[in-house]
N, C-alpha and C. Protein backbone atom coordinates (compact mmCIF):
# COMPACT_ATOMS: atom_id res chain seq x y z
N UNK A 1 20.67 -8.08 -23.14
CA UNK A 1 19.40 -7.41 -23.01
C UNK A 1 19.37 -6.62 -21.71
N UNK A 2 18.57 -5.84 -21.84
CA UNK A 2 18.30 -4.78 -20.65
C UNK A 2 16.87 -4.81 -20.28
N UNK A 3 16.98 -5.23 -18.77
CA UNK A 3 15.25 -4.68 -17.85
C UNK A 3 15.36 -3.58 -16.79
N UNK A 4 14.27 -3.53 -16.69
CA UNK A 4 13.81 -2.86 -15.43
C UNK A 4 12.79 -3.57 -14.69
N UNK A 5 12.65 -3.29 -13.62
CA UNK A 5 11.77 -3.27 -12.22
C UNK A 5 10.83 -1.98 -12.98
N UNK A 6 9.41 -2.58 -13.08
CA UNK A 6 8.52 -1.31 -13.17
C UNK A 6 7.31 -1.30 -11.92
N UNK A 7 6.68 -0.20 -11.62
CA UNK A 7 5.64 -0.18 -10.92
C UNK A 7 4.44 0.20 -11.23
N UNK A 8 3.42 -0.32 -10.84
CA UNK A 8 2.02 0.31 -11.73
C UNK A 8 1.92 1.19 -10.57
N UNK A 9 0.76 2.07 -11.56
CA UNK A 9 1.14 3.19 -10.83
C UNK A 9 -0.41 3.93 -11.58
N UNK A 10 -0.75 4.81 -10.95
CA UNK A 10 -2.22 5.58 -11.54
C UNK A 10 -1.86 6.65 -12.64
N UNK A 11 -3.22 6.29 -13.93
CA UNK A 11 -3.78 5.27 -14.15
C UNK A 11 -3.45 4.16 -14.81
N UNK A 12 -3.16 3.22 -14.30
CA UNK A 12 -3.45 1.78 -14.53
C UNK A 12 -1.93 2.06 -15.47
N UNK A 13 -0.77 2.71 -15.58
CA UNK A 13 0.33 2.78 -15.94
C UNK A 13 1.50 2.14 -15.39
N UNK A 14 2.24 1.80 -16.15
CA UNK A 14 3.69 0.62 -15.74
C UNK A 14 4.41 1.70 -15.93
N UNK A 15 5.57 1.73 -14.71
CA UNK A 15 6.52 2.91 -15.12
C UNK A 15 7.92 2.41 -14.23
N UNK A 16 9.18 2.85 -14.66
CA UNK A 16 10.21 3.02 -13.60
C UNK A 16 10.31 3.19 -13.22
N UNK A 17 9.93 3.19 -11.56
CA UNK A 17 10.23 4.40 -10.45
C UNK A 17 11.47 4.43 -9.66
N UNK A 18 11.84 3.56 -10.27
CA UNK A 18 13.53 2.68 -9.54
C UNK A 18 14.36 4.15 -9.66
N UNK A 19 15.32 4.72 -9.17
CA UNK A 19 16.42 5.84 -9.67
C UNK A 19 17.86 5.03 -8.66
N UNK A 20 18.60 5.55 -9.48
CA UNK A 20 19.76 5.16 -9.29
C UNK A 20 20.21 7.10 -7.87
N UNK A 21 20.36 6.42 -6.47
CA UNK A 21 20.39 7.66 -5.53
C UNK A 21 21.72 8.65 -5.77
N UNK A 22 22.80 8.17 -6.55
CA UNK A 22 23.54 9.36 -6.73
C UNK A 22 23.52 10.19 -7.84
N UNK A 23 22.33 9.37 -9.10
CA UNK A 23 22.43 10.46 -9.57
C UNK A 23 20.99 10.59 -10.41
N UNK A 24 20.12 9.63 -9.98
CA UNK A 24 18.81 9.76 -10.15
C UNK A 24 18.42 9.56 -11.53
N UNK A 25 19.22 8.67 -12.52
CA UNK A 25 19.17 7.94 -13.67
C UNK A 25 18.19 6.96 -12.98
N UNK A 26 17.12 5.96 -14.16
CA UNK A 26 16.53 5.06 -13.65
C UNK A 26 17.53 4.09 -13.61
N UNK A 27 17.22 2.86 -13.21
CA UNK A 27 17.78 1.92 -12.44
C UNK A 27 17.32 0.81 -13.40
N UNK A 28 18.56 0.40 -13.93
CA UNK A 28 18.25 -0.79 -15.21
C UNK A 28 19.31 -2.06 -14.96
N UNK A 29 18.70 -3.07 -15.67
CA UNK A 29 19.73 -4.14 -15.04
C UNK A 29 19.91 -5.12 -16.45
N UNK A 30 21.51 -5.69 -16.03
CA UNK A 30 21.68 -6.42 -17.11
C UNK A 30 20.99 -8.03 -17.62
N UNK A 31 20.23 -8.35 -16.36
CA UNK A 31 20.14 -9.80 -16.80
C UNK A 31 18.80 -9.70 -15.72
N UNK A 32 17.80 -10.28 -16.39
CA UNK A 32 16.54 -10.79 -15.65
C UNK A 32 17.11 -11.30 -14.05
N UNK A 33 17.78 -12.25 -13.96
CA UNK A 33 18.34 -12.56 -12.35
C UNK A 33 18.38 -11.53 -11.51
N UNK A 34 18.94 -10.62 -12.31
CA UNK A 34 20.09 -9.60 -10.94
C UNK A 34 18.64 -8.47 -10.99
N UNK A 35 17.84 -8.59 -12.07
CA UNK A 35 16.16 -7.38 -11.45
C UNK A 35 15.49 -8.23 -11.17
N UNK A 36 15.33 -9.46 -10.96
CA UNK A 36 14.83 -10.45 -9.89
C UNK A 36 15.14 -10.50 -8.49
N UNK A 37 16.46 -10.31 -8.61
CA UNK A 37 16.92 -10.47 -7.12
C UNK A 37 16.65 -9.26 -6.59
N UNK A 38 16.71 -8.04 -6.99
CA UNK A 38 16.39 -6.54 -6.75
C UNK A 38 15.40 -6.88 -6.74
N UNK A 39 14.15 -7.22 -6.29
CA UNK A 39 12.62 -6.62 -6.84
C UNK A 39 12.47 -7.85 -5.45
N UNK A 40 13.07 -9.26 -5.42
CA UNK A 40 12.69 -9.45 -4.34
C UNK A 40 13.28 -9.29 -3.13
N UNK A 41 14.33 -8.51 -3.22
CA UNK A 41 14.86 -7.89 -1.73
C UNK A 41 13.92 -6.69 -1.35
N UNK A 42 13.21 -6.31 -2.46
CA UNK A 42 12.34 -5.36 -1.86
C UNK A 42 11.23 -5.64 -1.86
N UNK A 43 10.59 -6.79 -1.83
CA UNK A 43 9.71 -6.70 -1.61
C UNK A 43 9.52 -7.96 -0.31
N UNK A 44 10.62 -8.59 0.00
CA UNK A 44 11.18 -8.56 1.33
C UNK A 44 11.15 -7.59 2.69
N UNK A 45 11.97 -6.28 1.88
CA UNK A 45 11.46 -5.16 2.88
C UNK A 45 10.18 -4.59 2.76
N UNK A 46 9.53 -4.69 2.30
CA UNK A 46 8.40 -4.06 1.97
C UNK A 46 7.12 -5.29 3.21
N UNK A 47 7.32 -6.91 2.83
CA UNK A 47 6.70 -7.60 3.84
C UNK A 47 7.30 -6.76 5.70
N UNK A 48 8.54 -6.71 5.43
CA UNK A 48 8.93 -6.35 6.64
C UNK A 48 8.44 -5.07 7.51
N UNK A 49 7.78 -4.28 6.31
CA UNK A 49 7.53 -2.92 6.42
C UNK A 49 6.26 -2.56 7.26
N UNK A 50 5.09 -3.87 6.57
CA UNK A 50 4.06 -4.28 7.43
C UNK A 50 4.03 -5.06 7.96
N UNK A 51 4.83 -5.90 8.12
CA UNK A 51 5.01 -6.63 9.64
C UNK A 51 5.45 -6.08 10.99
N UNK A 52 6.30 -4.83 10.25
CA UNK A 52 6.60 -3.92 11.72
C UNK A 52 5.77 -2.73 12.13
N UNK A 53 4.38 -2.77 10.82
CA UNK A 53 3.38 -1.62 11.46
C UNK A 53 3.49 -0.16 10.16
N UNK A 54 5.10 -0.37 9.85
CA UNK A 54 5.83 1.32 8.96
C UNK A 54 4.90 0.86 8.30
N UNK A 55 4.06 0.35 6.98
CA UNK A 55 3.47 0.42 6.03
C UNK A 55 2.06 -0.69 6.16
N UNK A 56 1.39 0.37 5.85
CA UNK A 56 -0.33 -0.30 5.85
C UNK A 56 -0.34 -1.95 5.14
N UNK A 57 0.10 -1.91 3.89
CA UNK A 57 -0.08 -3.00 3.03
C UNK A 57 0.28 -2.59 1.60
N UNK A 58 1.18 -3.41 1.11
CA UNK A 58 1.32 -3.32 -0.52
C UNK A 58 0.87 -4.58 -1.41
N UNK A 59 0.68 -4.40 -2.69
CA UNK A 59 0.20 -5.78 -3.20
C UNK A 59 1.57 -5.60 -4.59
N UNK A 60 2.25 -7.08 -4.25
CA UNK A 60 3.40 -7.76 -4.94
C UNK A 60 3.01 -7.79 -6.28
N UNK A 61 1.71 -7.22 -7.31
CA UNK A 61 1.26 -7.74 -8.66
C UNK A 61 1.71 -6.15 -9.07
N UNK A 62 1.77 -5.15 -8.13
CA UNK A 62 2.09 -3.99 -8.58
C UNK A 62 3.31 -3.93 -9.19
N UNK A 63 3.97 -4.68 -8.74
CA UNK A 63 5.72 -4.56 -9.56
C UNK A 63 6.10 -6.07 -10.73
N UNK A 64 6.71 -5.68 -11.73
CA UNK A 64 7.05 -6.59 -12.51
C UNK A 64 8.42 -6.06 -13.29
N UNK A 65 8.70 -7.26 -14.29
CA UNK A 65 10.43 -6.76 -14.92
C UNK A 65 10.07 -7.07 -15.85
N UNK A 66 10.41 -5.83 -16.32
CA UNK A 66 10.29 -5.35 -18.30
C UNK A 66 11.62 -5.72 -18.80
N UNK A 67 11.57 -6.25 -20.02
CA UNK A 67 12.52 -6.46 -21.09
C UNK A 67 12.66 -4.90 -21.63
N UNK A 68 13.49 -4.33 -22.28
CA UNK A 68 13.71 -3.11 -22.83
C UNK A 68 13.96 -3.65 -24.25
């Protein structure tokens, strides 16, 4: 099976915003674990982001992993 990392996003829409940087395909993964582990390394950096001031605040319910 195949997921993704999606983000809500306005309005009130779930979408991929993940891209793969060399060639800007979305960003899909083979096994719930490995877009688990992706989703919480970033949102790891993302705590880190406002802990160091770079980012106001994000809320963690915005992102989830879709089955395809």
């Amino acid at each position: 099976m195949i997921y993704e990392v999606q983000t809500l996003t306005a309005p009130d829409t779930w979408e991929n915003t993940w891209t793969d940087s060399l060639d800007d395909t979305p960003v899909k993964f083979d096994t719930y674990q490995a877009a688990q582990a992706e989703l919480q390394d970033h949102l790891r950096a993302m705590d880190y982001a406002v802990k160091q001031g770079y980012l106001e605040d994000y809320n963690p319910a915005d992102y989830r992993i879709k089955r395809l």
